[in-house]
Each structure stands twice: as C-alpha cells, then as structure tokens.
N, C-alpha and C. Protein backbone atom coordinates (compact mmCIF):
# COMPACT_ATOMS: atom_id res chain seq x y z
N UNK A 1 0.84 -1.17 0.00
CA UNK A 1 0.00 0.00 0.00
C UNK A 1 0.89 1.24 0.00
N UNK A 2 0.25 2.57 -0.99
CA UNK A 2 1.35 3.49 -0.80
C UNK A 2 0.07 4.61 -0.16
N UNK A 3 0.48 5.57 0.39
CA UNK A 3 0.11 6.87 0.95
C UNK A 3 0.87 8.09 -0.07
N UNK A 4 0.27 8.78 -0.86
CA UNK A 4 0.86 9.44 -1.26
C UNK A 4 0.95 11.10 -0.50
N UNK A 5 0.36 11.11 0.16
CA UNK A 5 0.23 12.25 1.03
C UNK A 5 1.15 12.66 1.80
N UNK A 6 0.86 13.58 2.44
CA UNK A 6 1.84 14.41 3.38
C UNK A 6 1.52 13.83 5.24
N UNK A 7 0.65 13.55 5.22
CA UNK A 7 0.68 12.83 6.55
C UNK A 7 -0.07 11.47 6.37
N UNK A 8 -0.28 11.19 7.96
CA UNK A 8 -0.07 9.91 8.17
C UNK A 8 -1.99 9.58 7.88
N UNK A 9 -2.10 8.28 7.10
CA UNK A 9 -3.56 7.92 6.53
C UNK A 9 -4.23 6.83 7.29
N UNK A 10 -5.46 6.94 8.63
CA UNK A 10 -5.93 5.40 8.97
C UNK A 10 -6.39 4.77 7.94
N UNK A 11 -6.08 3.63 8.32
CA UNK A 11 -6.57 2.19 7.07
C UNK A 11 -7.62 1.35 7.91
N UNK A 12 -8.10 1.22 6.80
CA UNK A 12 -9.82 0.18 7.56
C UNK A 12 -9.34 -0.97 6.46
N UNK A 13 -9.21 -2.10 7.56
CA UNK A 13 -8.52 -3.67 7.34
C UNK A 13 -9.89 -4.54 6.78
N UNK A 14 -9.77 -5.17 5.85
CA UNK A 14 -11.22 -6.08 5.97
C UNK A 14 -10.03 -7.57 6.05
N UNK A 15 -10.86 -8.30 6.89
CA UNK A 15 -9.91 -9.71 6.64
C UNK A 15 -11.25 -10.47 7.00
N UNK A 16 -11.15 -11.97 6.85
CA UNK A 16 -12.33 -12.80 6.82
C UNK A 16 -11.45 -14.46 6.84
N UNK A 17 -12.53 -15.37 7.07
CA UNK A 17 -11.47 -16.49 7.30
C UNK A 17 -11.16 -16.83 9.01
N UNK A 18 -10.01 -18.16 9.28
CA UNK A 18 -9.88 -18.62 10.44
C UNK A 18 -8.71 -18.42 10.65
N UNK A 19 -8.61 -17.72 11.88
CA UNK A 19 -7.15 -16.63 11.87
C UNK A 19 -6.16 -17.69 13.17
N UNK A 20 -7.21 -19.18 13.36
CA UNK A 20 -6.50 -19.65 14.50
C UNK A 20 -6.17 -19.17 15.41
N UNK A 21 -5.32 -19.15 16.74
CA UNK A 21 -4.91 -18.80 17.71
C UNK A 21 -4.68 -16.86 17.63
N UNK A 22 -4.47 -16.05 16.22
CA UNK A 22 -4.69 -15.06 15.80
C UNK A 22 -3.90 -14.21 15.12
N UNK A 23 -3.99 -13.19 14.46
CA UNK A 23 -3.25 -12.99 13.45
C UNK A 23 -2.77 -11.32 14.22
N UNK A 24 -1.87 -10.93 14.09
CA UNK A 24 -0.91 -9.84 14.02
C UNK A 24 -0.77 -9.12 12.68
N UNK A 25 -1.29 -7.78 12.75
CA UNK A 25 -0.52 -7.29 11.07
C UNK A 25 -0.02 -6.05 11.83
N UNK A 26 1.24 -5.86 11.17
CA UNK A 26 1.98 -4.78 11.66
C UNK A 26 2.40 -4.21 10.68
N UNK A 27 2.71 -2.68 11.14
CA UNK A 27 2.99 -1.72 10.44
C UNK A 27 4.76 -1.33 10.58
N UNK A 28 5.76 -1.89 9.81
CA UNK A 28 7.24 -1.77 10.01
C UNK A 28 7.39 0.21 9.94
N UNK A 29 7.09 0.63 9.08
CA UNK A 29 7.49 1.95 9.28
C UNK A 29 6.69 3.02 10.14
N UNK A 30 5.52 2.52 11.08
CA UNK A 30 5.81 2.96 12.48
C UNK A 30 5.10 2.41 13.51
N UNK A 31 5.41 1.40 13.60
CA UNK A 31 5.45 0.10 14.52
C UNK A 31 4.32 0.08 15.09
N UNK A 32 3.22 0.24 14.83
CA UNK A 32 1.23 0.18 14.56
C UNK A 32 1.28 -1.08 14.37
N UNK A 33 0.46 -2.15 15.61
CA UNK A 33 0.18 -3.67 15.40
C UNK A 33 -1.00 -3.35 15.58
N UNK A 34 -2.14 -4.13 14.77
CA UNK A 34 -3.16 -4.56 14.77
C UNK A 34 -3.53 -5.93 15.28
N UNK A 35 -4.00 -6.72 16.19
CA UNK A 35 -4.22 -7.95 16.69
C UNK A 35 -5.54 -7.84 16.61
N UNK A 36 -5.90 -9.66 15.40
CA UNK A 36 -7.56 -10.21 15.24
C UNK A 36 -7.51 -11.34 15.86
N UNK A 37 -8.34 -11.62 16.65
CA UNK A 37 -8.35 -12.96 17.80
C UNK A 37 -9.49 -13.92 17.17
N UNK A 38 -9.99 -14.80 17.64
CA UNK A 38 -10.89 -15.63 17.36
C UNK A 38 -11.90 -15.92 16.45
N UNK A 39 -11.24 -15.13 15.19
CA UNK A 39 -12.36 -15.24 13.79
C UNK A 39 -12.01 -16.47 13.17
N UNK A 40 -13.59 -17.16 12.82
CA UNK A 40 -13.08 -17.85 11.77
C UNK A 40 -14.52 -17.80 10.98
N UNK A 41 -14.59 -17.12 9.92
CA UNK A 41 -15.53 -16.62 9.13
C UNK A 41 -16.26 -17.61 8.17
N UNK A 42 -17.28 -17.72 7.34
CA UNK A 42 -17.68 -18.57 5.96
C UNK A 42 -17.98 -18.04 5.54
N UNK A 43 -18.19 -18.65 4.01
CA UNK A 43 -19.01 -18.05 3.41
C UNK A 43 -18.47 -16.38 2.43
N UNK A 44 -19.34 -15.39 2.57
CA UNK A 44 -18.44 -14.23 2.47
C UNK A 44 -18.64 -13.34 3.35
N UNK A 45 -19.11 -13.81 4.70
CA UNK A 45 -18.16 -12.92 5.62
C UNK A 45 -16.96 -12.42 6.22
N UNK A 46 -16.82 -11.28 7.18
CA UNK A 46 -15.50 -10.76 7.20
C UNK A 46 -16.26 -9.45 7.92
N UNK A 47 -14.61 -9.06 8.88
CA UNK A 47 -14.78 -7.96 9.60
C UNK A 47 -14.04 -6.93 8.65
N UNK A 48 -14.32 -5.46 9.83
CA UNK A 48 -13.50 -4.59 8.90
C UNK A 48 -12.92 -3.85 10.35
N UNK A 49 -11.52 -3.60 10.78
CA UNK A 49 -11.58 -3.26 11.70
C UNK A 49 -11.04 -1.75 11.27
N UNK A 50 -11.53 -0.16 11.16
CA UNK A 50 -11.37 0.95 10.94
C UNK A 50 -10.56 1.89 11.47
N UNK A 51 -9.61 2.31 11.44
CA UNK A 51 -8.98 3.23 12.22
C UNK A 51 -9.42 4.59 12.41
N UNK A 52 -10.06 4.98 11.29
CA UNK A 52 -10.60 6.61 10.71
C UNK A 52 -11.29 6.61 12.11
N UNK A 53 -12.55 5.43 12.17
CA UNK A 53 -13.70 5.95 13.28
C UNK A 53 -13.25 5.19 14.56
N UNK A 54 -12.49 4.02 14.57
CA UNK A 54 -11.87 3.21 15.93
C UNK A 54 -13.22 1.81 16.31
N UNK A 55 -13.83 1.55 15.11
CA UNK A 55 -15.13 0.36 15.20
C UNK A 55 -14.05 -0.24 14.39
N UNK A 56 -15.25 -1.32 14.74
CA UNK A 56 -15.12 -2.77 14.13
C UNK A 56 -16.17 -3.21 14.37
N UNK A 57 -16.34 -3.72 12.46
CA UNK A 57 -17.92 -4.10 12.32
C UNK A 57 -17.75 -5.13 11.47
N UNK A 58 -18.94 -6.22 11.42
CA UNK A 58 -18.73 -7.15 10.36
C UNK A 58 -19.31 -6.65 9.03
N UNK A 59 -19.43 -7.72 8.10
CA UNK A 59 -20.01 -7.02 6.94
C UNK A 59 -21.57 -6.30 6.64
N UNK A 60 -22.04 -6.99 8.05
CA UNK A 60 -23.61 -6.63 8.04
C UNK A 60 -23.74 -4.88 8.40
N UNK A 61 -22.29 -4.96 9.42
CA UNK A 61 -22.54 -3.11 9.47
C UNK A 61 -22.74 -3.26 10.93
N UNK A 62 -22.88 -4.43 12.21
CA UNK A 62 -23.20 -5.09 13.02
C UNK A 62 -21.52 -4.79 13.91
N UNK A 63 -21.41 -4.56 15.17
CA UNK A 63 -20.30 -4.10 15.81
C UNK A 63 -19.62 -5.82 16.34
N UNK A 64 -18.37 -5.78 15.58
CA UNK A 64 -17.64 -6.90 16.16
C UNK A 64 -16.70 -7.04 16.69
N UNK A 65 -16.41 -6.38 17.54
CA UNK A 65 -14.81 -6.15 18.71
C UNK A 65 -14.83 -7.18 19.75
N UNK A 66 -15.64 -8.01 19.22
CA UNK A 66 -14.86 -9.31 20.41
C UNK A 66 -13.52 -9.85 19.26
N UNK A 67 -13.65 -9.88 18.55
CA UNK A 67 -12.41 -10.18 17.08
C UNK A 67 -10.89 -9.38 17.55
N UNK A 68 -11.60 -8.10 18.12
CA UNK A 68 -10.13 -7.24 17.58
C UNK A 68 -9.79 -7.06 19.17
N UNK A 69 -8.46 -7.33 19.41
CA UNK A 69 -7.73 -7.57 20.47
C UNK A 69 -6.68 -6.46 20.55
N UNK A 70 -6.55 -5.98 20.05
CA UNK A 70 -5.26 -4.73 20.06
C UNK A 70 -5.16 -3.85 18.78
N UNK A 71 -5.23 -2.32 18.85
CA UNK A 71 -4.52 -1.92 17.95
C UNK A 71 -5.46 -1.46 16.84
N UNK A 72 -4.96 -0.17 15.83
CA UNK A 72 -5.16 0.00 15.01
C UNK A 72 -3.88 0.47 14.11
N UNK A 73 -4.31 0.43 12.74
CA UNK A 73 -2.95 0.95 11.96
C UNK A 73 -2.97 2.13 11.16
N UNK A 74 -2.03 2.91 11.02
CA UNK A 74 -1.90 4.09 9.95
C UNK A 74 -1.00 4.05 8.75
N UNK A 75 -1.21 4.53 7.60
CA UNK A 75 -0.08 4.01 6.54
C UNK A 75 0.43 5.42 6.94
N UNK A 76 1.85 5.62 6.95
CA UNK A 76 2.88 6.68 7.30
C UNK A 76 2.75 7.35 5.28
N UNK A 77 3.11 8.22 5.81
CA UNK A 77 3.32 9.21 4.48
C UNK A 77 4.18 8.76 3.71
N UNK A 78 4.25 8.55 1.99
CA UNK A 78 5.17 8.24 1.39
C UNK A 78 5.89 9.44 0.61
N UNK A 79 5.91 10.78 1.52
CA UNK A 79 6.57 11.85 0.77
C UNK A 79 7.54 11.97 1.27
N UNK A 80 8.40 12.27 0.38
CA UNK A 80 8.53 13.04 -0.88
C UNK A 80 9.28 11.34 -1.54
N UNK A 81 8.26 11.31 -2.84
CA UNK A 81 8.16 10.27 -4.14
C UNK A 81 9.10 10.12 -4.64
N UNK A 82 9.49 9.15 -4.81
CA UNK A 82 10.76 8.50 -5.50
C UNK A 82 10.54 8.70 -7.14
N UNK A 83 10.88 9.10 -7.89
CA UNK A 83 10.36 8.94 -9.33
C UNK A 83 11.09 7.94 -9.96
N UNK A 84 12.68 8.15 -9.75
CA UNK A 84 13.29 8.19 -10.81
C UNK A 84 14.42 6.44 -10.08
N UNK A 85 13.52 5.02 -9.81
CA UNK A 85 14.53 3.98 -9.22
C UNK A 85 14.91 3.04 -9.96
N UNK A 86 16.12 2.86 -10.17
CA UNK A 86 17.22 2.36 -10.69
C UNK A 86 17.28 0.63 -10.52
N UNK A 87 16.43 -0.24 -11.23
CA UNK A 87 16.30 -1.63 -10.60
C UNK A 87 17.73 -2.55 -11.03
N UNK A 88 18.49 -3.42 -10.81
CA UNK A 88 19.32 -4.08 -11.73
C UNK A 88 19.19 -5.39 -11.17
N UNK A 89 18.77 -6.59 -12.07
CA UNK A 89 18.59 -8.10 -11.29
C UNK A 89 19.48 -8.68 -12.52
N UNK A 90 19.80 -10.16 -11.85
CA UNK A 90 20.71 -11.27 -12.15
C UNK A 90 20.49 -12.37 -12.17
N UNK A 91 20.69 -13.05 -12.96
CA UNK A 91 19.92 -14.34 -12.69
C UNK A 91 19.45 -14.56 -14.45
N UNK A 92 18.81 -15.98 -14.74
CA UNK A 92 18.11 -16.49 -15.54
C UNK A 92 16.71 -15.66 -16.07
C-alpha cells in the first residue's frame, strides 16, 4: 500500500477467514500492530476493523470487537516520491 500524502492515513482492514490462535498485522514503518483474535468466518463474511472511526464491524454493518484484540494501523506518508529507481537483477 502506498500513501501518497503528506501525513499519516488510517486504514480500515477487511480480513475474513480462520485466523486460529490469531493474526498480528503490523505496520514496520511505524510500529502500529493490529491484533484479530478468534475469527473464523464462511461463506463471504469478514470484519472490517477501521482506524478513521476506531469500530469494528462485520459485513452486516453489526459491531464486532470481540475479534479485535489490540490496535489500530496508519499508513505513514510516502513523501517526498521516489520517481526516478534504478532496478538491476541477475539471474536467468
């Protein structure tokens, strides 16, 4: 995901599925963990956990924060844009 902006952007996560014991998504460039606990979804359901408003809802629009265990995330700013990157690979 890129942010092309000047500051920092909340991201609203949709994930769906059986996250087992639970899933962690983290944010390396500024260390924002998100923790989803005990989903295991069918069908085409799925939560969305929001940072903009700080809910978490399933797809019905229905509040589901027994799921979300820690955390929300922000994508950090990707300014000032790289235009001009130089790739060189090796190999077959």
């Amino acid at each position: 995901m890129y942010n092309p902006g000047t500051e920092n952007a909340p991201c609203a996560i949709e994930i769906a599925g059986d996250v087992g014991g639970g899933i962690i998504i983290a944010n390396a460039t500024t260390g924002q963990k998100c923790e989803v606990v005990g989903l295991n979804t069918s069908n085409n359901d799925y939560i969305i956990v929001d940072s903009l408003s700080g809910k978490v809802l399933d797809n019905n629009g229905d509040f589901a924060f027994l799921y979300h265990d820690n955390g929300f995330i922000d994508l950090a700013s990707g300014y000032p844009r790289l235009d001009h990157v130089h790739v060189t690979a090796n190999g077959s």
